[in-house]
N, C-alpha and C. Protein backbone atom coordinates (compact mmCIF):
# COMPACT_ATOMS: atom_id res chain seq x y z
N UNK A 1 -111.04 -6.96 -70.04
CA UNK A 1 -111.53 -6.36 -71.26
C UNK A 1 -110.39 -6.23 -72.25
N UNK A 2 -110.31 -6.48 -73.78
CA UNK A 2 -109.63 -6.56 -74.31
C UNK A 2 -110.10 -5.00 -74.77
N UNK A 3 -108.62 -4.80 -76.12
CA UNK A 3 -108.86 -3.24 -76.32
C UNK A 3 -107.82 -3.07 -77.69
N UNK A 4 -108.54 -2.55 -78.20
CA UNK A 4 -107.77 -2.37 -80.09
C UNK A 4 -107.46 -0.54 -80.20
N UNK A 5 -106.23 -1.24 -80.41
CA UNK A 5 -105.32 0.24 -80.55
C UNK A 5 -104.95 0.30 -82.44
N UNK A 6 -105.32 1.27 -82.66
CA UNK A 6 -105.07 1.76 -84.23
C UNK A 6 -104.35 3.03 -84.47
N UNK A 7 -103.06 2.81 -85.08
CA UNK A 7 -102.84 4.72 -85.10
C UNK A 7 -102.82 4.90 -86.33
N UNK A 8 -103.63 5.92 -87.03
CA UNK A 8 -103.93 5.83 -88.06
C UNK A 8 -103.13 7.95 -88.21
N UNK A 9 -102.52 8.16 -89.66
CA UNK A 9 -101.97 9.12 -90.13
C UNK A 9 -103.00 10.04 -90.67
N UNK A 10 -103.28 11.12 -90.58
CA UNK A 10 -104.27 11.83 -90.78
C UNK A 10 -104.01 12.57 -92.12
N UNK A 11 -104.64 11.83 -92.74
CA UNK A 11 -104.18 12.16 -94.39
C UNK A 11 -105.15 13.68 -94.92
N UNK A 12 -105.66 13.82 -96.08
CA UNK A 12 -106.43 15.44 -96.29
C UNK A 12 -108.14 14.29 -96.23
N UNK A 13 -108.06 13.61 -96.60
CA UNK A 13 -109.35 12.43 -96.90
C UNK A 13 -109.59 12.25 -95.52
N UNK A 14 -108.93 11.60 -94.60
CA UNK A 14 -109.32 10.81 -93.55
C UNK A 14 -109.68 11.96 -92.56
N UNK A 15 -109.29 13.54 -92.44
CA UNK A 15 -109.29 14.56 -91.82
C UNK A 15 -110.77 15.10 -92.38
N UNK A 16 -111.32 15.10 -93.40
CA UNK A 16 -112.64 15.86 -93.82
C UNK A 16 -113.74 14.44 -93.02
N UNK A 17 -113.10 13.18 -93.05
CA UNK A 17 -113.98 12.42 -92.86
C UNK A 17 -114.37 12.39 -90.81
N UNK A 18 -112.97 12.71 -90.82
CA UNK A 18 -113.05 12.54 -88.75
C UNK A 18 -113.87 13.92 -88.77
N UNK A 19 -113.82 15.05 -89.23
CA UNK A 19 -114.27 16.01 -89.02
C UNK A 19 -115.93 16.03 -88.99
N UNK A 20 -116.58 15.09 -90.19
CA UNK A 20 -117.70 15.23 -90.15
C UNK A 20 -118.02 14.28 -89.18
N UNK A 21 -117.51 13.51 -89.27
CA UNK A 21 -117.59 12.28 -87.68
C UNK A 21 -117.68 12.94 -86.46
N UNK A 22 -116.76 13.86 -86.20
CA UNK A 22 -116.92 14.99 -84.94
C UNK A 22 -118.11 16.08 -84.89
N UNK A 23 -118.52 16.54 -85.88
CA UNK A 23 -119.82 16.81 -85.72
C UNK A 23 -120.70 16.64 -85.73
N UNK A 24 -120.88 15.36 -86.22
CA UNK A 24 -122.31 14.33 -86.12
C UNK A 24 -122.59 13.74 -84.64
N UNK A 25 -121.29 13.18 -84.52
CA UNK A 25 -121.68 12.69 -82.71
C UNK A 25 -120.91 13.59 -81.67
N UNK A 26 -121.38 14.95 -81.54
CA UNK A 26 -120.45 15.56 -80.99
C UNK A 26 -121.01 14.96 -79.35
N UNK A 27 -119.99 14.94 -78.28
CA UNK A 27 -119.79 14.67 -77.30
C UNK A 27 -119.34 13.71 -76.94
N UNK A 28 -118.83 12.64 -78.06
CA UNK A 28 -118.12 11.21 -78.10
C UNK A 28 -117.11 11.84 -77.91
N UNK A 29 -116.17 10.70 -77.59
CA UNK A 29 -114.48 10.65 -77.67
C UNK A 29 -114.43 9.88 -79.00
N UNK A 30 -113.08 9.57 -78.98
CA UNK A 30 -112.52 8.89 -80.60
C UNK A 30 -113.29 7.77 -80.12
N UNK A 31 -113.10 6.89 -79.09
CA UNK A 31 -113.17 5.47 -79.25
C UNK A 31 -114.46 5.33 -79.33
N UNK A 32 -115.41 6.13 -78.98
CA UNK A 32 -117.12 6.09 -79.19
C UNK A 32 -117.46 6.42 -80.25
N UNK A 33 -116.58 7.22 -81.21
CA UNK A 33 -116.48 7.54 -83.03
C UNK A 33 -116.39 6.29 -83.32
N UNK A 34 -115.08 5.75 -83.21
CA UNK A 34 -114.63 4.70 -84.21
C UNK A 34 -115.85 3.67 -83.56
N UNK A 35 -116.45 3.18 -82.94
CA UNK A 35 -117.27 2.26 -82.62
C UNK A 35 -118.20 2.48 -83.33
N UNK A 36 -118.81 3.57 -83.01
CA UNK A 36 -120.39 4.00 -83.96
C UNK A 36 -120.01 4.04 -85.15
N UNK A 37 -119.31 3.95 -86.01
CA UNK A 37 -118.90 4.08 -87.48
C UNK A 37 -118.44 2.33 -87.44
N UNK A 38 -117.57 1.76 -86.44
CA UNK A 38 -118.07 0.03 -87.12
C UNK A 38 -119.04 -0.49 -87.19
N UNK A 39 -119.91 -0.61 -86.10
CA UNK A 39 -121.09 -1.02 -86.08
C UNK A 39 -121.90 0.17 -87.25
N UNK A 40 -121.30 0.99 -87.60
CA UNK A 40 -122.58 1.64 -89.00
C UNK A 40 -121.80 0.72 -89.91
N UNK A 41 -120.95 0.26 -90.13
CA UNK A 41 -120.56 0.27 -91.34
C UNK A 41 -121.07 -1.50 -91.38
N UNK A 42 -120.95 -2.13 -90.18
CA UNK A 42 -121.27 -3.70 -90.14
C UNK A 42 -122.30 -3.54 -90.21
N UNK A 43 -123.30 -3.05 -90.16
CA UNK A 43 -125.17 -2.81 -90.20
C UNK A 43 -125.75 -2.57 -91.34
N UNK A 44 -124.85 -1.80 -92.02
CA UNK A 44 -124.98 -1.48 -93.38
C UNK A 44 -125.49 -1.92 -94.47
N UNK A 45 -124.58 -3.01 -94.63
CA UNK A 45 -125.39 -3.85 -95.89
C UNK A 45 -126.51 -5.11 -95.72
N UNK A 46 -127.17 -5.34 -96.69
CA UNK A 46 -128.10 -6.67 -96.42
C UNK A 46 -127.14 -7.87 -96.46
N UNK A 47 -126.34 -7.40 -97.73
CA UNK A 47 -125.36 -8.75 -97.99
C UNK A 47 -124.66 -9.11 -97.04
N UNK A 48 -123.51 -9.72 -97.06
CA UNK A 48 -122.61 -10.21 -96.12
C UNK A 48 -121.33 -9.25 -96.20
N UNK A 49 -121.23 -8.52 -97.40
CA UNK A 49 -120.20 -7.88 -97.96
C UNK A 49 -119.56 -6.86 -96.34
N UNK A 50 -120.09 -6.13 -95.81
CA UNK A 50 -119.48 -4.93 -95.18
C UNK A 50 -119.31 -6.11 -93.63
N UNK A 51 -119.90 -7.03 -93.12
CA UNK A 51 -119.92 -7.86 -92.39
C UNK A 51 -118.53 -8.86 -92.75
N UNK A 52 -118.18 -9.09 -93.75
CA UNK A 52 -116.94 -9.83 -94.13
C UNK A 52 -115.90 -8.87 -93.69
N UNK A 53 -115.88 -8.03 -94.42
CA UNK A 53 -114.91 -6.95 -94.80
C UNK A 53 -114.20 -6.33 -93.47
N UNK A 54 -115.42 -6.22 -92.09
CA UNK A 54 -115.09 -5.65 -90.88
C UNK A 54 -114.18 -7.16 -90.10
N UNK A 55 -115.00 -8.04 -90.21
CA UNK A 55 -114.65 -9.51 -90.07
C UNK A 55 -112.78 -9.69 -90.30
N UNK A 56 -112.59 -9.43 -91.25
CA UNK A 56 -111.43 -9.12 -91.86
C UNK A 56 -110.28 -8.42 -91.50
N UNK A 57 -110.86 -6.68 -91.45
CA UNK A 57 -109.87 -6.24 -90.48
C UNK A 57 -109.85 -6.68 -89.17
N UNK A 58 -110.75 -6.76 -88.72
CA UNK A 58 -110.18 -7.37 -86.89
C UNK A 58 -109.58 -8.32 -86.86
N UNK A 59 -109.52 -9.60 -87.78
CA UNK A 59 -108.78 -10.88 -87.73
C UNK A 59 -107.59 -10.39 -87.88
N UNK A 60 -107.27 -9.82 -89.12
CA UNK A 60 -106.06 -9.19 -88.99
C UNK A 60 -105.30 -8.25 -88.31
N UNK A 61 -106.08 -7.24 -87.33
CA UNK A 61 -105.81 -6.81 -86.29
C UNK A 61 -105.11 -7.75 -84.83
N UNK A 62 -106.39 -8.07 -84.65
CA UNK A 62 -106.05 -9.47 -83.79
C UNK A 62 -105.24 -10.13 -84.22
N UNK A 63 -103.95 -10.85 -85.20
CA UNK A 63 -103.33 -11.67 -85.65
C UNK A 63 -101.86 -11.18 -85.27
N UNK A 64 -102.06 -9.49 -84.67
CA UNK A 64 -100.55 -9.13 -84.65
C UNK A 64 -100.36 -9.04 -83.10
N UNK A 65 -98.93 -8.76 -82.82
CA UNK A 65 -98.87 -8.80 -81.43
C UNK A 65 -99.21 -7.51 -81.35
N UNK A 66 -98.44 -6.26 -82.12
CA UNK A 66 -98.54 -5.32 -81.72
C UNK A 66 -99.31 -4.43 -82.47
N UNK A 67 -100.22 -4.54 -83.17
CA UNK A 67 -101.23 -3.67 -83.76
C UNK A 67 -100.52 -3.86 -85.30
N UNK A 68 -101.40 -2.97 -86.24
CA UNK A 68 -100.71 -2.33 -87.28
C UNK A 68 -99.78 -1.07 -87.74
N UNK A 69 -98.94 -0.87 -88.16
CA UNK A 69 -98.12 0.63 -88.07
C UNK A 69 -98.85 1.10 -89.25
N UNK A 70 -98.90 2.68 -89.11
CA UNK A 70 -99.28 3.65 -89.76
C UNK A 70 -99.00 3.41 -91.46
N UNK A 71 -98.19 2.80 -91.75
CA UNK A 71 -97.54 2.47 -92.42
C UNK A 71 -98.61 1.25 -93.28
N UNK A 72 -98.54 -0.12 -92.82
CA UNK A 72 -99.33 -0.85 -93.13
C UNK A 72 -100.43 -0.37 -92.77
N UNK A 73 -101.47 0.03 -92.26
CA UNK A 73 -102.63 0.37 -92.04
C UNK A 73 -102.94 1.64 -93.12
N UNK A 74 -102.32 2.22 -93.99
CA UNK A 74 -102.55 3.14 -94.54
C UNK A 74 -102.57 2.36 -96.34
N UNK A 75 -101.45 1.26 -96.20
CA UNK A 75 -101.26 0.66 -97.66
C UNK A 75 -102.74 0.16 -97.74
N UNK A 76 -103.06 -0.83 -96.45
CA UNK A 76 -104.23 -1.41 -96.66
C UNK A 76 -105.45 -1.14 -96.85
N UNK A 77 -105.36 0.24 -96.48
CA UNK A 77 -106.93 1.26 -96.56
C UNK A 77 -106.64 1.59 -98.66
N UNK A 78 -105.62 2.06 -98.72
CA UNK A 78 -105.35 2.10 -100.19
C UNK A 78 -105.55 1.47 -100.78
N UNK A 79 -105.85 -0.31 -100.43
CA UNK A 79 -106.00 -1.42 -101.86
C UNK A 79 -107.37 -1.65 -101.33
N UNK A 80 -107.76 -1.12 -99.98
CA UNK A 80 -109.16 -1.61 -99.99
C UNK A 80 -110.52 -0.51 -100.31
N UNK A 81 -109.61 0.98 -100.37
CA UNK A 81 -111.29 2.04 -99.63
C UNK A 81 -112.24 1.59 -100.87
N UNK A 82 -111.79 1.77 -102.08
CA UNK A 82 -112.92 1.96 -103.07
C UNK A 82 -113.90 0.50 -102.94
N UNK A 83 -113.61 -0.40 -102.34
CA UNK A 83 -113.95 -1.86 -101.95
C UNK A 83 -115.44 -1.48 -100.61
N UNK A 84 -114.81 -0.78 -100.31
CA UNK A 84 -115.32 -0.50 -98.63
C UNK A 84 -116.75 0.95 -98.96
N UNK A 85 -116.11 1.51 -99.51
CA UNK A 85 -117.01 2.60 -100.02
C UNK A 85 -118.18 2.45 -100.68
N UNK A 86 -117.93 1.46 -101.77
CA UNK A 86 -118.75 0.83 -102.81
C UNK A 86 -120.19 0.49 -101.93
């Protein structure tokens, strides 16, 4: 089984958002969060748009040896959320 590691910095945004995430599916762990929120977010649209976009990060996930650092994973949420949100 393969397995995607993300460490993501818990900014004041990303903390109101895990929070409501934790009370919506309470009795998940993270990795049953972050799943149910890709697959919501790939289900989402009719278009292809949120289906590209997920498409996208995993290629680029997958492309590194060792994941993304907090660092890059935080620039990239920055040039993309309003993209992703929309």
């Amino acid at each position: 089984m393969e397995s995607l590691q993300i460490k993501l910095a818990m900014d004041e945004g990303l903390s109101e958002i895990w929070g409501q995430l934790q009370t919506r599916y309470k009795g998940l762990g993270k990795s049953g969060i972050v799943r149910l929120a890709l697959n919501d977010l790939a289900g989402r649209s009719e278009e292809k748009k949120y289906d590209y976009l997920l498409q996208e990060v995993l290629d680029e996930i997958d492309s590194r040896k060792e994941g993304m650092t907090e660092e890059e994973f935080a620039n990239w949420w920055n040039e993309n959320k309003k993209s992703i949100i929309e």
